[in-house]
PDB file of N, CA and C in Angstrom:
ATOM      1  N   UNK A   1      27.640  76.751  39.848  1.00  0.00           N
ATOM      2  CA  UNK A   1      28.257  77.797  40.638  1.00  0.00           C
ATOM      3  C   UNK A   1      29.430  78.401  39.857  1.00  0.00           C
ATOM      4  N   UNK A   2      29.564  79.675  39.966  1.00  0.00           N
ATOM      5  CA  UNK A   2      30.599  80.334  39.289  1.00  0.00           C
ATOM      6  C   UNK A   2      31.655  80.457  39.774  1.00  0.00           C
ATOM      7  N   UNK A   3      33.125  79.965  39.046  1.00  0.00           N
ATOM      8  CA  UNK A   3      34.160  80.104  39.637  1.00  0.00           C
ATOM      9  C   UNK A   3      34.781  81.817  39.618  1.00  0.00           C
ATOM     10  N   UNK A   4      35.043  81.775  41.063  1.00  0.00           N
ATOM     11  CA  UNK A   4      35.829  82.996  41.993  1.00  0.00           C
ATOM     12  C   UNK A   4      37.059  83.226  40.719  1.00  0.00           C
ATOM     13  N   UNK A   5      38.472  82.386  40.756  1.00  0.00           N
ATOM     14  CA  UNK A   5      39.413  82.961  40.707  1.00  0.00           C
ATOM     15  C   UNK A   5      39.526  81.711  38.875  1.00  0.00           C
ATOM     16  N   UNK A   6      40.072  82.302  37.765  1.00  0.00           N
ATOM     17  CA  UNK A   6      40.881  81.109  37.441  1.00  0.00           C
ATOM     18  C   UNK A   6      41.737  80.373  37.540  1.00  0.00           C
ATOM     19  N   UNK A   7      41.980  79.231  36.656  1.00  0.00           N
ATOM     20  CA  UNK A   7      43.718  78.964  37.157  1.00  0.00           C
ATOM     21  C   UNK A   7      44.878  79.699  36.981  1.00  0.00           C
ATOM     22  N   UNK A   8      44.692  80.614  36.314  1.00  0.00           N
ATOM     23  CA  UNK A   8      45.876  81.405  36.213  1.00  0.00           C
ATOM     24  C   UNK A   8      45.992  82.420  37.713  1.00  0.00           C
ATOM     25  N   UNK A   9      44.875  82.572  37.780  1.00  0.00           N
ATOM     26  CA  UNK A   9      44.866  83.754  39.091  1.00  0.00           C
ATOM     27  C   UNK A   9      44.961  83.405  40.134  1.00  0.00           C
ATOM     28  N   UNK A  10      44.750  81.479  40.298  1.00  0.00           N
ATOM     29  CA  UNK A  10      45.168  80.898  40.958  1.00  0.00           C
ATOM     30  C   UNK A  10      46.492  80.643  41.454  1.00  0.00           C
ATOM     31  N   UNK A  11      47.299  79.992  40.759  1.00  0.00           N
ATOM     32  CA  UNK A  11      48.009  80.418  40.560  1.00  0.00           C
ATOM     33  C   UNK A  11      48.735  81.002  41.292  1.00  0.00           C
ATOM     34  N   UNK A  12      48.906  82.288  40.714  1.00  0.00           N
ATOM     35  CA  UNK A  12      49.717  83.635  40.887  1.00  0.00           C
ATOM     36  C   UNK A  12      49.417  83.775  42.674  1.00  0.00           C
ATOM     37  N   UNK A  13      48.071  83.858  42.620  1.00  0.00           N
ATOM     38  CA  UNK A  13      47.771  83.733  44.481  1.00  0.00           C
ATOM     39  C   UNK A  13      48.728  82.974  45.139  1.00  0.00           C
ATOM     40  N   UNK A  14      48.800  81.771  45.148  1.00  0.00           N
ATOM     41  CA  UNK A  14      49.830  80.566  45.811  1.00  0.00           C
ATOM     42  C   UNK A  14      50.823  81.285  46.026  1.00  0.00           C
ATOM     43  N   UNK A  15      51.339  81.643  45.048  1.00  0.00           N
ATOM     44  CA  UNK A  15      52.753  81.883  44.287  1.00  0.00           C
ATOM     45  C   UNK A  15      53.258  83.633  45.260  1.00  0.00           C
ATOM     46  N   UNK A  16      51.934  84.557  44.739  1.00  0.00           N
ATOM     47  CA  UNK A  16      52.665  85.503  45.741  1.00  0.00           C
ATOM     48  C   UNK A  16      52.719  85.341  47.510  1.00  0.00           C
ATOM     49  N   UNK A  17      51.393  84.233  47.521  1.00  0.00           N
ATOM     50  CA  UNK A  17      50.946  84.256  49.083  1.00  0.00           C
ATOM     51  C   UNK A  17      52.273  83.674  49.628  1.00  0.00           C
ATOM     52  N   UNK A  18      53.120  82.308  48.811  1.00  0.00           N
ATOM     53  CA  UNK A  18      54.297  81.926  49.601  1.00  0.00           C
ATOM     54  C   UNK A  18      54.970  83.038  49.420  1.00  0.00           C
ATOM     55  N   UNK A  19      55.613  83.696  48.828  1.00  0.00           N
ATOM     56  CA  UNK A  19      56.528  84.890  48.552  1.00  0.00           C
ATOM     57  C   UNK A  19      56.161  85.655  50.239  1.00  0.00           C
ATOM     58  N   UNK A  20      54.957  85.978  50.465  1.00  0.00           N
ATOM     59  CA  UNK A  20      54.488  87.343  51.545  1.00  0.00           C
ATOM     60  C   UNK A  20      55.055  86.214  52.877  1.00  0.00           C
ATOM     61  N   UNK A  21      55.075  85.094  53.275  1.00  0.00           N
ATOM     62  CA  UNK A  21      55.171  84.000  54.435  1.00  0.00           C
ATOM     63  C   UNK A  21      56.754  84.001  54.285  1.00  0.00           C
ATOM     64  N   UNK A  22      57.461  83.470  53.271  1.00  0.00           N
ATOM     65  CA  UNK A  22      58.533  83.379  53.419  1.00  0.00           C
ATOM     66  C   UNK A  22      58.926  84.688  53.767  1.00  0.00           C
ATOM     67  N   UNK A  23      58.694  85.780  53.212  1.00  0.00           N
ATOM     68  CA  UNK A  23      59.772  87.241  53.360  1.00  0.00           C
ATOM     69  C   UNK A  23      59.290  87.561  54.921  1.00  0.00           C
ATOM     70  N   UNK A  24      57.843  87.599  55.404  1.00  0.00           N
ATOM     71  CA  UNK A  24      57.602  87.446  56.759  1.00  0.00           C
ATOM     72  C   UNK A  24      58.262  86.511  58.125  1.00  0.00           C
ATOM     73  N   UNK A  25      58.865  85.625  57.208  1.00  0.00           N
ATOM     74  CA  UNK A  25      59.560  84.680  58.314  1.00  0.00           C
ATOM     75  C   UNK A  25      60.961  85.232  58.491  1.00  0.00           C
ATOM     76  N   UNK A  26      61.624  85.398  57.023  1.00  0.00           N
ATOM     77  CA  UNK A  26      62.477  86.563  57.165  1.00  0.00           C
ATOM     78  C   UNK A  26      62.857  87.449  58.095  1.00  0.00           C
ATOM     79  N   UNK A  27      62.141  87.934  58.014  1.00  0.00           N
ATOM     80  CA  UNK A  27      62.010  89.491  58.898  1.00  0.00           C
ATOM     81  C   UNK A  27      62.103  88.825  60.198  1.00  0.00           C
ATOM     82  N   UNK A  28      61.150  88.108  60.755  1.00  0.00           N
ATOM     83  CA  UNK A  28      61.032  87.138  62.384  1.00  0.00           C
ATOM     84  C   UNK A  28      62.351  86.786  62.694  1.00  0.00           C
ATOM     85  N   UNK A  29      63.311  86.399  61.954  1.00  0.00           N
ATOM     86  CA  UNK A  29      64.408  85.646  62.069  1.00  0.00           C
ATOM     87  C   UNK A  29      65.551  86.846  62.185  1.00  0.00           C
ATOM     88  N   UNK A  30      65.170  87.642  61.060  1.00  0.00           N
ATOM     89  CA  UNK A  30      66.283  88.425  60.910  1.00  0.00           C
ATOM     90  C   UNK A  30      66.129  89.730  62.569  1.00  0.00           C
ATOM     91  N   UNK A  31      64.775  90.192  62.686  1.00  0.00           N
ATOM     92  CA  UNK A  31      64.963  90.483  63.820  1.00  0.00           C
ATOM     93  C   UNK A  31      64.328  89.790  65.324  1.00  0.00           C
ATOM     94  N   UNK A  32      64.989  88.546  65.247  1.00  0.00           N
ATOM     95  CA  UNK A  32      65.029  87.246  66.521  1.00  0.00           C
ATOM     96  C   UNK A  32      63.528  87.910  67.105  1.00  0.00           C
ATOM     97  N   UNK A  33      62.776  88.045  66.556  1.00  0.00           N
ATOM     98  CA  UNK A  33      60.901  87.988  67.277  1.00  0.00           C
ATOM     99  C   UNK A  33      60.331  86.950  67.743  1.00  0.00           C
ATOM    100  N   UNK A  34      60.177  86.690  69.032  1.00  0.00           N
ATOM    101  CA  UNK A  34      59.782  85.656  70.048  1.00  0.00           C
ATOM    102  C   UNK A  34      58.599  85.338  70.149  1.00  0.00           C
ATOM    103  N   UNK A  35      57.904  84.198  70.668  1.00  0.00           N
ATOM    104  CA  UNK A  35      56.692  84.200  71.459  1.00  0.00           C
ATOM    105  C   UNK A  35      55.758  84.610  70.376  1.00  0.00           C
ATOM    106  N   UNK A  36      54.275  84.994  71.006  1.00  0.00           N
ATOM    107  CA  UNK A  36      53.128  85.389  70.354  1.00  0.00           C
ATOM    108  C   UNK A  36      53.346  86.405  68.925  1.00  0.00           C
ATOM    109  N   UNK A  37      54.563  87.553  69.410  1.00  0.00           N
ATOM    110  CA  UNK A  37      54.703  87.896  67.764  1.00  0.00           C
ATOM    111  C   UNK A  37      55.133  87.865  67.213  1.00  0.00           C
ATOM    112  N   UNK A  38      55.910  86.473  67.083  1.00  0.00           N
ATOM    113  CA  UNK A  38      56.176  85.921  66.115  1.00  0.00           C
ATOM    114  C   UNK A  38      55.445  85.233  64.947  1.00  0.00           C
ATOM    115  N   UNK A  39      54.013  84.965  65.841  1.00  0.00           N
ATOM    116  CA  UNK A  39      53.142  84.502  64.790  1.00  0.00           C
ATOM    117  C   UNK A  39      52.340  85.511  64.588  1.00  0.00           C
ATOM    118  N   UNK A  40      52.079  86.358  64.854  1.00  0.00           N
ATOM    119  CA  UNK A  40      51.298  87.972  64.598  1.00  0.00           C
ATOM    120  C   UNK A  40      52.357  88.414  63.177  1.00  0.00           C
ATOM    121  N   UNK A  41      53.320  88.689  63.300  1.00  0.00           N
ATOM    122  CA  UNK A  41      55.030  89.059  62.190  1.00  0.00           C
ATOM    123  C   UNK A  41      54.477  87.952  61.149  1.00  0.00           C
ATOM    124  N   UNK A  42      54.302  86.668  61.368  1.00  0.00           N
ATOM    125  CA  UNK A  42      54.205  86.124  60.395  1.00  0.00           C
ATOM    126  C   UNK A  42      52.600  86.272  59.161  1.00  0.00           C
ATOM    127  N   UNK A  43      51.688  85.972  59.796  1.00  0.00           N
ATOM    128  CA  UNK A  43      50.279  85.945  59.424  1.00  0.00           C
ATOM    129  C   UNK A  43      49.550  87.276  59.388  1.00  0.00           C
ATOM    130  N   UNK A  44      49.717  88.299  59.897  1.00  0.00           N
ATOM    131  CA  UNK A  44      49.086  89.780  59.797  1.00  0.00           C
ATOM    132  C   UNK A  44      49.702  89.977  58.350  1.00  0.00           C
ATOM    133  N   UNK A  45      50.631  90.112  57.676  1.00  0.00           N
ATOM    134  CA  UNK A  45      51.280  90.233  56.156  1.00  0.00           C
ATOM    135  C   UNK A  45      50.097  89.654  55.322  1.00  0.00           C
ATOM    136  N   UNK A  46      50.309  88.172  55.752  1.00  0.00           N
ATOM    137  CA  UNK A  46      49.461  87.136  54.772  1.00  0.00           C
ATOM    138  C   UNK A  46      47.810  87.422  54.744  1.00  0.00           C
ATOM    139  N   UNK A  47      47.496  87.881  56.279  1.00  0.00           N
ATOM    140  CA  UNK A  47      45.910  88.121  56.099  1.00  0.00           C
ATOM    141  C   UNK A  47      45.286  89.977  55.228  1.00  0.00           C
ATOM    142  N   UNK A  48      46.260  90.515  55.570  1.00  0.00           N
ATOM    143  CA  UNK A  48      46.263  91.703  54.600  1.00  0.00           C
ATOM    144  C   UNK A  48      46.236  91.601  53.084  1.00  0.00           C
ATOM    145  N   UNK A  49      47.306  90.635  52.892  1.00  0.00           N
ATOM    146  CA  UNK A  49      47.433  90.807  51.055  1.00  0.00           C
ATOM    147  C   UNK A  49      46.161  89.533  50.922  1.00  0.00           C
ATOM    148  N   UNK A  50      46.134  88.730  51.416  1.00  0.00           N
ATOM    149  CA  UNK A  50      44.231  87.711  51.217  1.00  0.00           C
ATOM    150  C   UNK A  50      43.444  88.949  51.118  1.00  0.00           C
ATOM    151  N   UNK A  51      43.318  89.672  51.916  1.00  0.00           N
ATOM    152  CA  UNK A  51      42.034  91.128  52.057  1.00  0.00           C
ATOM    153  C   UNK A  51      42.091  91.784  50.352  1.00  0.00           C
ATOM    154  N   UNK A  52      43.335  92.568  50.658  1.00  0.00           N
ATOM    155  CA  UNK A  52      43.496  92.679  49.563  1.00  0.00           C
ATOM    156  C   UNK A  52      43.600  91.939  48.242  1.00  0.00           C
ATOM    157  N   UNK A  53      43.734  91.229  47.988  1.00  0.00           N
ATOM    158  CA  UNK A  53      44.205  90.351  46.366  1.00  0.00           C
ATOM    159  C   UNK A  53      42.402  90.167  46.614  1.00  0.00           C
ATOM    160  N   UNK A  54      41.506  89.885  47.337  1.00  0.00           N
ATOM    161  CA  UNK A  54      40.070  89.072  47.168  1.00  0.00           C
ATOM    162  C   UNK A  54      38.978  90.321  46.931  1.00  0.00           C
ATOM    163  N   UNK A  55      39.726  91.772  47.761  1.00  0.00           N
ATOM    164  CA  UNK A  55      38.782  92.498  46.899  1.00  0.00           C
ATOM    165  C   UNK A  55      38.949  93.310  45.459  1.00  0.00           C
ATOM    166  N   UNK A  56      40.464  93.055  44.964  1.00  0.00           N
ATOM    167  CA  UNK A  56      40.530  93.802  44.080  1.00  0.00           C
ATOM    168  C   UNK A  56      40.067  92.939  42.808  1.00  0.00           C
ATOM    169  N   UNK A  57      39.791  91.189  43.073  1.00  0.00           N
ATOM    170  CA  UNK A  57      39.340  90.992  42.155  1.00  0.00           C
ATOM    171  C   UNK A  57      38.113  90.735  42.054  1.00  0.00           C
ATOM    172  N   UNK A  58      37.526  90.765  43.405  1.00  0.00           N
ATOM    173  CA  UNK A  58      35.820  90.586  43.641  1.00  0.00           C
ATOM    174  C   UNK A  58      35.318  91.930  42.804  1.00  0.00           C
ATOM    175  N   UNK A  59      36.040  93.025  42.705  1.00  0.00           N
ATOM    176  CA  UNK A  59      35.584  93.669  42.043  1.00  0.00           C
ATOM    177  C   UNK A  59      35.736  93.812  40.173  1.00  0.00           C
ATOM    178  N   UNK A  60      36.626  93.152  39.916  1.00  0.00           N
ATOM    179  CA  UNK A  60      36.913  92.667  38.198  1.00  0.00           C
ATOM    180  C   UNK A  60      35.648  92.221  37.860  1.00  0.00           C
TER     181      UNK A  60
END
């Protein structure tokens, strides 16, 4: 089976995906976001740049 990502691109994924969670929690905190969207504030960021980062290299 052929590997998807290397380790380098690996990597870098981890690396920006914590970057997009932390600056998202950020934001939750910085403007006191309660309840349900707080976890919407957090994870809608993270599931966008996954969308993105998986097709720009599905297509490489």
């Amino acid at each position: 089976m052929k590997k998807f990502f290397s380790n380098k691109r690996r990597i870098k994924y981890f690396i920006i995906s914590a970057l997009v969670i932390f600056i998202s929690c950020i934001i939750v905190v910085w403007f006191n976001i309660t309840g349900f969207l707080r976890v919407l504030a957090i994870f809608i960021p993270y599931f966008i740049f996954d969308t993105i980062w998986t097709k720009y290299y599905k297509d490489k």
